[in-house]
Protein backbone atom coordinates (compact mmCIF):
# COMPACT_ATOMS: atom_id res chain seq x y z
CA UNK A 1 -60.63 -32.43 30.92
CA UNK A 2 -64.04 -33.74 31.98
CA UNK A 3 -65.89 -36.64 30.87
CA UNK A 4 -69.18 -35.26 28.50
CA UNK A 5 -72.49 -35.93 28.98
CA UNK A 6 -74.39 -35.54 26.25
CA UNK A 7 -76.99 -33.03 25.79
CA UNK A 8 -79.31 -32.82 22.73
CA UNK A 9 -80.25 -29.73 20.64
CA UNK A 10 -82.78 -31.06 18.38
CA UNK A 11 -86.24 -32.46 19.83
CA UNK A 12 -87.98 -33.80 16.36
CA UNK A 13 -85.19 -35.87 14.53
CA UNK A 14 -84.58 -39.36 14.22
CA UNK A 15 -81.36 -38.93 12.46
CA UNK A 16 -79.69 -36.79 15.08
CA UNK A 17 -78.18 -38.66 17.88
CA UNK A 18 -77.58 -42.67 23.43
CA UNK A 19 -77.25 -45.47 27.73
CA UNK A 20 -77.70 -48.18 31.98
CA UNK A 21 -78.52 -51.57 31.51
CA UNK A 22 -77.28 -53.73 28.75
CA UNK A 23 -78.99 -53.31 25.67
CA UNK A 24 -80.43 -56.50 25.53
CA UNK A 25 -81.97 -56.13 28.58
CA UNK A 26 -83.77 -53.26 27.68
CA UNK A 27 -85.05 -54.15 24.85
CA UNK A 28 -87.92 -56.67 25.21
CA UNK A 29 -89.42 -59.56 22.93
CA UNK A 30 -89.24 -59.39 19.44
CA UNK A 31 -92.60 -59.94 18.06
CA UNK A 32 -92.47 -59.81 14.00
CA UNK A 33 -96.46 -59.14 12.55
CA UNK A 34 -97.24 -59.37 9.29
CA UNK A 35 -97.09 -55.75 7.62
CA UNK A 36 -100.30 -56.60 6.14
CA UNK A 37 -102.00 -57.78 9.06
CA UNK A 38 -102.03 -53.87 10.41
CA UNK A 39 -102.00 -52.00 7.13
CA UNK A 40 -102.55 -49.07 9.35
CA UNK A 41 -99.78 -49.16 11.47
CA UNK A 42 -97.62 -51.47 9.27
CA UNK A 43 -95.26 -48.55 8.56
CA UNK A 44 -94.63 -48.23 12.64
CA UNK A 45 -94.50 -51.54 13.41
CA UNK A 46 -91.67 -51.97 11.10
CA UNK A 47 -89.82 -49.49 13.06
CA UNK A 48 -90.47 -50.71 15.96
CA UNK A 49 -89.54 -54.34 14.25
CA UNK A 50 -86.33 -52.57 13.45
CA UNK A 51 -85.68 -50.79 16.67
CA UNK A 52 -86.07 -53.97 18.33
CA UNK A 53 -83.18 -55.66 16.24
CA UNK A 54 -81.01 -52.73 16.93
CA UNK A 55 -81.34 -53.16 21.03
CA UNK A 56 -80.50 -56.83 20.40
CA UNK A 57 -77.15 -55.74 18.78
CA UNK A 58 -78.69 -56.62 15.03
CA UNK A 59 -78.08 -53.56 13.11
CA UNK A 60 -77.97 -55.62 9.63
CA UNK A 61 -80.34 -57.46 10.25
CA UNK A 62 -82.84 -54.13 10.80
CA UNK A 63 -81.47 -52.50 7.48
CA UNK A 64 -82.32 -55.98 5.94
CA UNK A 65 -85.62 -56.07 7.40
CA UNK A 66 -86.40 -52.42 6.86
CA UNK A 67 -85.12 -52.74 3.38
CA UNK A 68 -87.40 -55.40 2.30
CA UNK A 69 -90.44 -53.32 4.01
CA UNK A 70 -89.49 -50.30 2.05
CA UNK A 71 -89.19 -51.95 -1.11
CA UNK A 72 -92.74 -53.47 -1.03
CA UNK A 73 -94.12 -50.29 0.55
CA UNK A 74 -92.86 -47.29 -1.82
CA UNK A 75 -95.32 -44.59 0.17
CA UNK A 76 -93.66 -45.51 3.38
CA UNK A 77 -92.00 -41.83 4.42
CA UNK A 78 -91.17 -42.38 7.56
CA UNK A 79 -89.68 -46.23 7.40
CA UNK A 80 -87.59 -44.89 4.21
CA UNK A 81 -86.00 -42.16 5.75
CA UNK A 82 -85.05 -44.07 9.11
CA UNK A 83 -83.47 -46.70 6.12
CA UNK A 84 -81.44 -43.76 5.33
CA UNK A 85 -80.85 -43.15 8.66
CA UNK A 86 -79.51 -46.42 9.48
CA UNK A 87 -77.23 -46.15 6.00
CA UNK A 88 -76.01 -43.26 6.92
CA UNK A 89 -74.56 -44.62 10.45
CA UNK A 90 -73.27 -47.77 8.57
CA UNK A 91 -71.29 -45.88 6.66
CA UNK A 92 -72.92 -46.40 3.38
CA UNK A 93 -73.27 -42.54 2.78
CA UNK A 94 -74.12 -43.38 -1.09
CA UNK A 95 -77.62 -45.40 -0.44
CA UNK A 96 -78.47 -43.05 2.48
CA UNK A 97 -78.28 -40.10 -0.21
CA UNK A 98 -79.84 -41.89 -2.82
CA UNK A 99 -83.27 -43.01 -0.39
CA UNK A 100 -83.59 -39.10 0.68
CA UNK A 101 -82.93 -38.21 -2.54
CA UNK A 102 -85.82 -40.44 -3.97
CA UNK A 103 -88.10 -39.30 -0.99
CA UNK A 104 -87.14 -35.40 -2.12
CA UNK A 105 -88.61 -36.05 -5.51
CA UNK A 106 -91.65 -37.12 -3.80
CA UNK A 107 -91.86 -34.13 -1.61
CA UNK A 108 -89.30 -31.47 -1.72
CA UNK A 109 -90.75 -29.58 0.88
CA UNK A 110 -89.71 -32.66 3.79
CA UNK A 111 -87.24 -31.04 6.10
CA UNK A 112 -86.76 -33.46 8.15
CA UNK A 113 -85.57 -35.13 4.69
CA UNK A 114 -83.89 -32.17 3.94
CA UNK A 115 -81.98 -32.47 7.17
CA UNK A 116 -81.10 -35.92 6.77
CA UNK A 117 -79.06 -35.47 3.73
CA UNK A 118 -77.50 -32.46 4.84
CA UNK A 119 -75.75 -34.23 7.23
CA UNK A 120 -74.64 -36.70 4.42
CA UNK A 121 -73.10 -33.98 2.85
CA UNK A 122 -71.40 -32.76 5.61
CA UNK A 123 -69.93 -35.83 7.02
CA UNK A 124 -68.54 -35.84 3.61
CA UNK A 125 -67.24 -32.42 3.34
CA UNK A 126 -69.53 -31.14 0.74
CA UNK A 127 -70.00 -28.01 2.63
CA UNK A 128 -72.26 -25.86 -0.17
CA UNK A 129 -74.43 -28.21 -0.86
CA UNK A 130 -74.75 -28.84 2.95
CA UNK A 131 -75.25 -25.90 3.34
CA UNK A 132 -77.94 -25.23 1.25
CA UNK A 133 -80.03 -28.88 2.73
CA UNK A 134 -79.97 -27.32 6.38
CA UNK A 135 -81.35 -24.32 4.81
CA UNK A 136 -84.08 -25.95 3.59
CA UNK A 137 -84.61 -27.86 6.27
CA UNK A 138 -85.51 -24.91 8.46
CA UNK A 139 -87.59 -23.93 10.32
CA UNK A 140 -88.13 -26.73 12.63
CA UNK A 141 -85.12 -29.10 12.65
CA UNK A 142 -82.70 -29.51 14.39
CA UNK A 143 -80.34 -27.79 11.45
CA UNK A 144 -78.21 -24.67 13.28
CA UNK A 145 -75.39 -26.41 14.69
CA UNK A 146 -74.81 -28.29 11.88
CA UNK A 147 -75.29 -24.59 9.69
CA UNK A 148 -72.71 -23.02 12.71
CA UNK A 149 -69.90 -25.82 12.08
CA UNK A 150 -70.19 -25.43 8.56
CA UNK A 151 -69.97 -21.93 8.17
CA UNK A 152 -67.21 -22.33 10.84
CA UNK A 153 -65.46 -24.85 8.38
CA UNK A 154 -66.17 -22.05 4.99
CA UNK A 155 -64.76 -19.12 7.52
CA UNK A 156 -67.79 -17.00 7.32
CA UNK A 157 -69.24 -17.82 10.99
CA UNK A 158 -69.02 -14.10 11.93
CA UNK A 159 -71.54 -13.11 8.63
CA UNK A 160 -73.78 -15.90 9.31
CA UNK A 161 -74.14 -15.01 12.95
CA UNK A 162 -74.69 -11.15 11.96
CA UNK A 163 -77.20 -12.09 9.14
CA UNK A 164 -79.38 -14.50 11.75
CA UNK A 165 -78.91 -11.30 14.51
CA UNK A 166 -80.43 -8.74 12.28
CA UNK A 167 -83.37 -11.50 11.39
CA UNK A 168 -84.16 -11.88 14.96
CA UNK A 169 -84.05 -7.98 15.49
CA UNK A 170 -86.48 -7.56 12.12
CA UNK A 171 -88.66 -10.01 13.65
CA UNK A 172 -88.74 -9.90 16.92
CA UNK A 173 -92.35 -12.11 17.41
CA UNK A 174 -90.97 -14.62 15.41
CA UNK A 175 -90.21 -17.71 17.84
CA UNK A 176 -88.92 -19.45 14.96
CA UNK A 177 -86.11 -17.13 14.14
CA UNK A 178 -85.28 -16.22 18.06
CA UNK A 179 -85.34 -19.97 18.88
CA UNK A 180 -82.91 -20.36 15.96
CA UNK A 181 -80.58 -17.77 17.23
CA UNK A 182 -80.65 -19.26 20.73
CA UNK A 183 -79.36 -22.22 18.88
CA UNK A 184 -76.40 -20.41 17.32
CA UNK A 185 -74.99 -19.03 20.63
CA UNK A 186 -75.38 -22.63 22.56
CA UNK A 187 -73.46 -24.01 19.19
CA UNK A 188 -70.78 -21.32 20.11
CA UNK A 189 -70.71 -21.85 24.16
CA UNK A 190 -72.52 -18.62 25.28
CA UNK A 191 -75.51 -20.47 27.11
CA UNK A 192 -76.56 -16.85 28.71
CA UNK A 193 -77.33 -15.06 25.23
CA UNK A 194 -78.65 -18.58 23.97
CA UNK A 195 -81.14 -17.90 27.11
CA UNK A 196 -82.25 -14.78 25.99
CA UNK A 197 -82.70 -15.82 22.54
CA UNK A 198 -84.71 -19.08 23.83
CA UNK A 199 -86.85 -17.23 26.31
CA UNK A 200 -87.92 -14.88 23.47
CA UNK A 201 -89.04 -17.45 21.38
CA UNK A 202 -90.92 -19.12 24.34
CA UNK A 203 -92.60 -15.07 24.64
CA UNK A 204 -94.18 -15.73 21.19
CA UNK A 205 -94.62 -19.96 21.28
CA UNK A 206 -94.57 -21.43 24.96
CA UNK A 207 -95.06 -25.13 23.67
CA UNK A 208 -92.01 -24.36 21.67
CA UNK A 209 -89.99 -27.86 22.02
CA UNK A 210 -87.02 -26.62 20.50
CA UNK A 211 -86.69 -23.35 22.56
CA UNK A 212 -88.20 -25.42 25.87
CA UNK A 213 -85.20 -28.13 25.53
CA UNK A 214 -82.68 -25.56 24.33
CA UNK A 215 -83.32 -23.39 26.72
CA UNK A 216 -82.92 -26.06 28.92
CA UNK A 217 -79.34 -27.35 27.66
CA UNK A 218 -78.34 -24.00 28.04
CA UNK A 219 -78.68 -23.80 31.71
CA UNK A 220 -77.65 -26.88 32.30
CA UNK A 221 -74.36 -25.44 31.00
CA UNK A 222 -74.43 -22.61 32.98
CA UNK A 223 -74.67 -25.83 35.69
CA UNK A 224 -78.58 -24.30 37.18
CA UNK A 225 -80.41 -27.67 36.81
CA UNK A 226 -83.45 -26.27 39.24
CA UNK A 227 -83.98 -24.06 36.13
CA UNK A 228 -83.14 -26.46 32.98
CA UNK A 229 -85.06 -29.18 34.86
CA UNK A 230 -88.16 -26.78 35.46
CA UNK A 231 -88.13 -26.35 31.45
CA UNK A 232 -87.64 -29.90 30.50
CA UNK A 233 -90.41 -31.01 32.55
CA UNK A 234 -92.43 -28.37 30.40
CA UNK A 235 -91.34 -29.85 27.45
CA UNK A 236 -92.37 -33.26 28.54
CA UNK A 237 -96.05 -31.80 29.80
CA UNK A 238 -96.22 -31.25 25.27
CA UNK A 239 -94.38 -34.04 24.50
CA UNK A 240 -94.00 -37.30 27.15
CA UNK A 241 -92.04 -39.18 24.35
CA UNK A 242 -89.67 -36.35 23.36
CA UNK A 243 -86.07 -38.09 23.24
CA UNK A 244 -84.30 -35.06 23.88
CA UNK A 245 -86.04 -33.44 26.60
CA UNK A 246 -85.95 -36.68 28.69
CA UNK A 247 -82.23 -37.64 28.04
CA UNK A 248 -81.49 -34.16 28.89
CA UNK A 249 -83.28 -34.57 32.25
CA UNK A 250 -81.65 -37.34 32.81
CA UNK A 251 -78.32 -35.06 32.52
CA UNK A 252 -80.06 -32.37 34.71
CA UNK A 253 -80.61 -35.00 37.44
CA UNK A 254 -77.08 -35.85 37.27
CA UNK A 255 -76.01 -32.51 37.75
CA UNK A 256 -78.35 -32.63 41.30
CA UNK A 257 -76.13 -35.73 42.18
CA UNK A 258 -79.71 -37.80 42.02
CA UNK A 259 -77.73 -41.02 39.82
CA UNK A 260 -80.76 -43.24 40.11
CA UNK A 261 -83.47 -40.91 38.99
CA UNK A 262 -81.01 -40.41 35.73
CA UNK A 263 -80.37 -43.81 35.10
CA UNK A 264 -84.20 -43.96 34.84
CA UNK A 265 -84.50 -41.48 32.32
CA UNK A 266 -81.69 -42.54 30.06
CA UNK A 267 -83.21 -46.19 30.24
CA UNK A 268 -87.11 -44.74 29.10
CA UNK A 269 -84.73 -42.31 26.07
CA UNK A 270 -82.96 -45.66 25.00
CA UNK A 271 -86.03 -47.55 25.17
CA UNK A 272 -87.99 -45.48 23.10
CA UNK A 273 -84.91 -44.41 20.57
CA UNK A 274 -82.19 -47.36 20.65
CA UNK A 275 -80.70 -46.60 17.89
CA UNK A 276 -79.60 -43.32 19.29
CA UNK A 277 -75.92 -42.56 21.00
CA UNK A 278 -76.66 -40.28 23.51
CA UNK A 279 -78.62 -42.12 26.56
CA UNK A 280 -75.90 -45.03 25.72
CA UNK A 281 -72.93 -42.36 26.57
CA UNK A 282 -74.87 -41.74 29.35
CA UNK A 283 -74.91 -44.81 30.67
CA UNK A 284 -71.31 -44.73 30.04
CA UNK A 285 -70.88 -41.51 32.38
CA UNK A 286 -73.15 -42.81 34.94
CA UNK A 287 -70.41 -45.91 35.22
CA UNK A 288 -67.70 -44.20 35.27
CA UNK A 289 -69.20 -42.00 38.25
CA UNK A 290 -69.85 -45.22 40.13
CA UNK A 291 -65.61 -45.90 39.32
CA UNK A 292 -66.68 -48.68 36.83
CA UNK A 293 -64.49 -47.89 33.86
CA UNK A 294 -64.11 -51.11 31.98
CA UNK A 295 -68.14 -51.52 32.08
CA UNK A 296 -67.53 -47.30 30.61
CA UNK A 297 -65.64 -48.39 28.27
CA UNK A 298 -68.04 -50.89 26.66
CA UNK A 299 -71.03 -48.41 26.66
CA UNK A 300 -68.76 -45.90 24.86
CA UNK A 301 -67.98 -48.24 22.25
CA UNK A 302 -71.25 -49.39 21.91
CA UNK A 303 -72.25 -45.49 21.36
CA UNK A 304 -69.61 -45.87 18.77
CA UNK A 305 -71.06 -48.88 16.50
CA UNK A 306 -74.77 -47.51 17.10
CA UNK A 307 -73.86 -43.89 15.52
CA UNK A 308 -69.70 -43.34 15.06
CA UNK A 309 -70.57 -39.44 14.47
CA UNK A 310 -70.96 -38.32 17.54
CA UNK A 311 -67.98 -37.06 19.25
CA UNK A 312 -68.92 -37.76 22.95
CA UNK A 313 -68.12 -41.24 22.93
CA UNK A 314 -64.66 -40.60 21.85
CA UNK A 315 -64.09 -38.33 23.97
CA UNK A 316 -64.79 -40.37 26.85
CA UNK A 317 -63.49 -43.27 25.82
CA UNK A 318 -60.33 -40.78 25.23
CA UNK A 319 -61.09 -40.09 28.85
CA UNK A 320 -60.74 -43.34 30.30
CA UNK A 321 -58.13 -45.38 27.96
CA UNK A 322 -55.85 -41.99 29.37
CA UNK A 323 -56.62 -41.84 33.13
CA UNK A 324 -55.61 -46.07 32.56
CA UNK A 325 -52.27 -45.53 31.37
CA UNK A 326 -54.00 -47.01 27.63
CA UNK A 327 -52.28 -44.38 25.46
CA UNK A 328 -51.93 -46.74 22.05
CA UNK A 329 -55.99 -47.49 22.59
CA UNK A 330 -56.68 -44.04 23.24
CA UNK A 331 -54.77 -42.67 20.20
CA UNK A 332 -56.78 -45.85 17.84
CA UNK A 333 -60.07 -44.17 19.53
CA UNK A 334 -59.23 -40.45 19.04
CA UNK A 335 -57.93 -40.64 15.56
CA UNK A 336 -61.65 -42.40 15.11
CA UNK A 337 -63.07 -39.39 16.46
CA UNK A 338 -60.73 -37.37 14.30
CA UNK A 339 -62.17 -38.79 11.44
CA UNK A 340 -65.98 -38.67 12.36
CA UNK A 341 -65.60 -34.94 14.25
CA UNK A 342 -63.18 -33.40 12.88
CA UNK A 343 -64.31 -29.95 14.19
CA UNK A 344 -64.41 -31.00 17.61
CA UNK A 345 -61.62 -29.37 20.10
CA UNK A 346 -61.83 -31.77 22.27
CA UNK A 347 -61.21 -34.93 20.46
CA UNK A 348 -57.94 -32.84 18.96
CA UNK A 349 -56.70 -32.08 22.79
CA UNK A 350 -56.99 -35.69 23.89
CA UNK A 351 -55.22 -36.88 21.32
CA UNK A 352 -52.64 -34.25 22.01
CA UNK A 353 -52.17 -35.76 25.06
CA UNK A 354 -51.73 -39.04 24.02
CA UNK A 355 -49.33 -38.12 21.54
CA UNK A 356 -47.47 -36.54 24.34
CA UNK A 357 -47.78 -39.41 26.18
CA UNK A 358 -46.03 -41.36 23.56
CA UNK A 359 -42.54 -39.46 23.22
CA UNK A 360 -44.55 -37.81 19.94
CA UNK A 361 -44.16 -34.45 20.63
CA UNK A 362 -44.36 -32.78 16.83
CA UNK A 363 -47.78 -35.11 16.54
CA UNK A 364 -49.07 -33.31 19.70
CA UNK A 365 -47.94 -30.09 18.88
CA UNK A 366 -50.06 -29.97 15.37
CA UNK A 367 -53.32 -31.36 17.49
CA UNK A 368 -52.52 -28.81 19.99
CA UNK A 369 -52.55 -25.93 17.30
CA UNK A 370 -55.91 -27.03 15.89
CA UNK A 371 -57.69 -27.32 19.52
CA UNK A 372 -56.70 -24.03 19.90
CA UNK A 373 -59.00 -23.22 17.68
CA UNK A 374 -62.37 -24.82 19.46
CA UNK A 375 -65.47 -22.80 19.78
CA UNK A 376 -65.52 -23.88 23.55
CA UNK A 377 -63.61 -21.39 25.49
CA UNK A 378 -62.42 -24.00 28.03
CA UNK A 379 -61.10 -25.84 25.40
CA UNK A 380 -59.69 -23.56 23.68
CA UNK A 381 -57.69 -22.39 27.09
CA UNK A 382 -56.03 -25.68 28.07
CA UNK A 383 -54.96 -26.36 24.77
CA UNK A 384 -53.05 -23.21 24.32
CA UNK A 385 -52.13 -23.91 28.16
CA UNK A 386 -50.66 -27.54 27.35
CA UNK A 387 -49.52 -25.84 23.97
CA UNK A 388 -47.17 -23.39 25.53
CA UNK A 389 -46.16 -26.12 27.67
CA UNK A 390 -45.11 -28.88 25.83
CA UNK A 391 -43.56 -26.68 23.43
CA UNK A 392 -41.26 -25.55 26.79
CA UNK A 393 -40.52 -28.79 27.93
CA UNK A 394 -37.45 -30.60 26.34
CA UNK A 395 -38.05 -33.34 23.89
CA UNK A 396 -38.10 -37.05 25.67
CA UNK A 397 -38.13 -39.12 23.19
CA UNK A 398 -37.52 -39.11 19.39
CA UNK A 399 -39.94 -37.54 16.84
């Protein structure tokens, strides 16, 4: 198995989930203003105040910060909500649902709110009324591969995708609803319908940032980066600060072997967005490229402690502790992943292997059976490959 670079489907959402030079390098002097100095802009400065802690390797002490600025600023949307952001990625899944909660009561009509909590309840298994959040959080969120796993995880994925289908057909100007079906077929690893699906929405909307950086991920699957990168720099034309759009050109330029140009992109994403995984696993791929796997390794993990939802950076860490020989560290990381992804084929495989590894055949067996499973194709191939396998091969140490 590869190592993943990380592509992003959302273009518009802080919550959602990043990496080349250290993060302390990156990210500048702290310079604290009074919030009443700029009563204007004191609701983005604290961000930025917070952001700024978070590239320094501070995460408490921005939720502290942020905390204080929310409670003495009670009309501050935006600062609450990345407060429930940052709960959310500490772990504390009970104040992160109670802030969006609170800002829900305000407004019930914030998706990006409604988004936010919807991933609460799905990192916690709630799965209707997950369900139901993404729901409302559409159109315009990043919302359909979280709606795709979950329907996956109820067993209805086939209804769902037929229901969205027969939308798109009854509205066929609608870029909301093509863009939307675009998603579901990236979510399910058929990047050539997702094209079609993307390209009509772009027919009705062509400053569409969701179709112009799905579209985009999608043929970077399908491994054309002339194309993806033509439609990420279109995205960027709209939006120069879109997160998405530039990490994933940073993944298109890796594709054209052009490691420096990459590095530059992932380093503006991270600067702009450090508390986001994705240009951080990035940085981790671009060091393992260069054959540096400890210096990986330590990107990876700090993926881990910035967001530990995203699956990438257990993967890759999988990756590396595996190709060492590290099979104890590996299985500590993937049964992490496990436990943050446990939908994810790939995180099931590798620790398969590492079981295997370990004399612990039954273990990798079960993992094998699951990966099986995976809604990628190529995953779902070399696990039943290295299922039929291992189940051949004799036993070589005890169970």
């Amino acid at each position: 198995m590869t190592r993943r670079l990380v592509f992003l489907l959302a273009a518009l959402v802080l919550a959602c989930t990043v990496p080349a030079l250290p993060v302390a390098a990156v990210a500048g002097e702290t310079i604290l203003v009074p919030n009443d100095a700029f009563p204007a802009l004191g609701q983005e400065q604290a961000i930025t105040e917070a952001r700024q802690r978070i590239a320094a390797g501070d995460m408490d002490g921005a939720v502290k910060q942020l905390s204080d600025y929310v409670a003495g600023h009670p009309d501050a949307t935006d600062a609450a909500r990345f407060l429930g952001d940052l709960y959310y990625r500490q772990g504390h899944f009970d104040r992160a649902e109670a802030v969006y909660k609170q800002l829900l009561a305000k407004n019930p009509r914030d998706k990006e709110t409604h988004n936010r909590l919807g991933v609460v309840y799905a990192t916690q298994n709630n799965v209707d009324d997950a369900i139901a959040q993404f729901q409302d959080a559409l159109p315009g969120t990043d919302s359909i591969r979280d709606l795709v796993l979950l329907h996956l995880r109820k067993g209805d994925l086939p209804q769902y995708e037929a229901q969205m289908q027969r939308a798109a057909a009854d509205n066929p100007n609608d870029s909301d609803i093509q863009e939307e079906v675009g998603e579901i077929y990236e979510a399910i690893h058929r990047p050539v319908d997702a094209i079609t699906y993307f390209q009509r929405a772009l027919d009705s909307n062509p400053k569409s940032i969701a179709a112009l950086n799905g579209i985009g991920m999608s043929f970077l699957d399908e491994r054309d980066h002339v194309s993806a990168t033509r439609y990420l720099h279109q995205c960027l034309d709209i939006d120069v600060t879109n997160y998405a759009c530039i990490d994933n050109l940073g993944v298109a330029n890796i594709q054209a072997n052009l490691f420096g140009p990459a590095n530059e992109e992932f380093t503006r994403a991270h600067r702009l967005e450090p508390e986001r995984p994705e240009a951080i696993v990035n940085f981790g791929y671009l060091a393992d490229t260069h054959g540096d796997w400890k210096r990986a390794v330590t990107y990876y993990v700090q993926a881990i402690a910035v967001d530990p939802y995203v699956p990438e950076s257990y993967v890759n860490l999988g990756i590396d502790y595996e190709h060492n020989g590290l099979y104890p560290l590996a299985q500590a990381a993937l049964l992490k992943g496990v436990a943050a992804a446990p939908w994810d084929g790939r995180v099931r495989y590798l620790l398969a292997k590492a079981y295997a590894a370990q004399g612990q055949k039954t273990l990798a067996l079960a993992q094998l059976k699951i990966a099986e499973a995976s809604l990628d194709p190529d995953v779902a191939e070399i696990a039943k490959e290295e299922l039929a396998r291992l189940t051949a091969a004799p036993s070589t140490a005890p169970q």
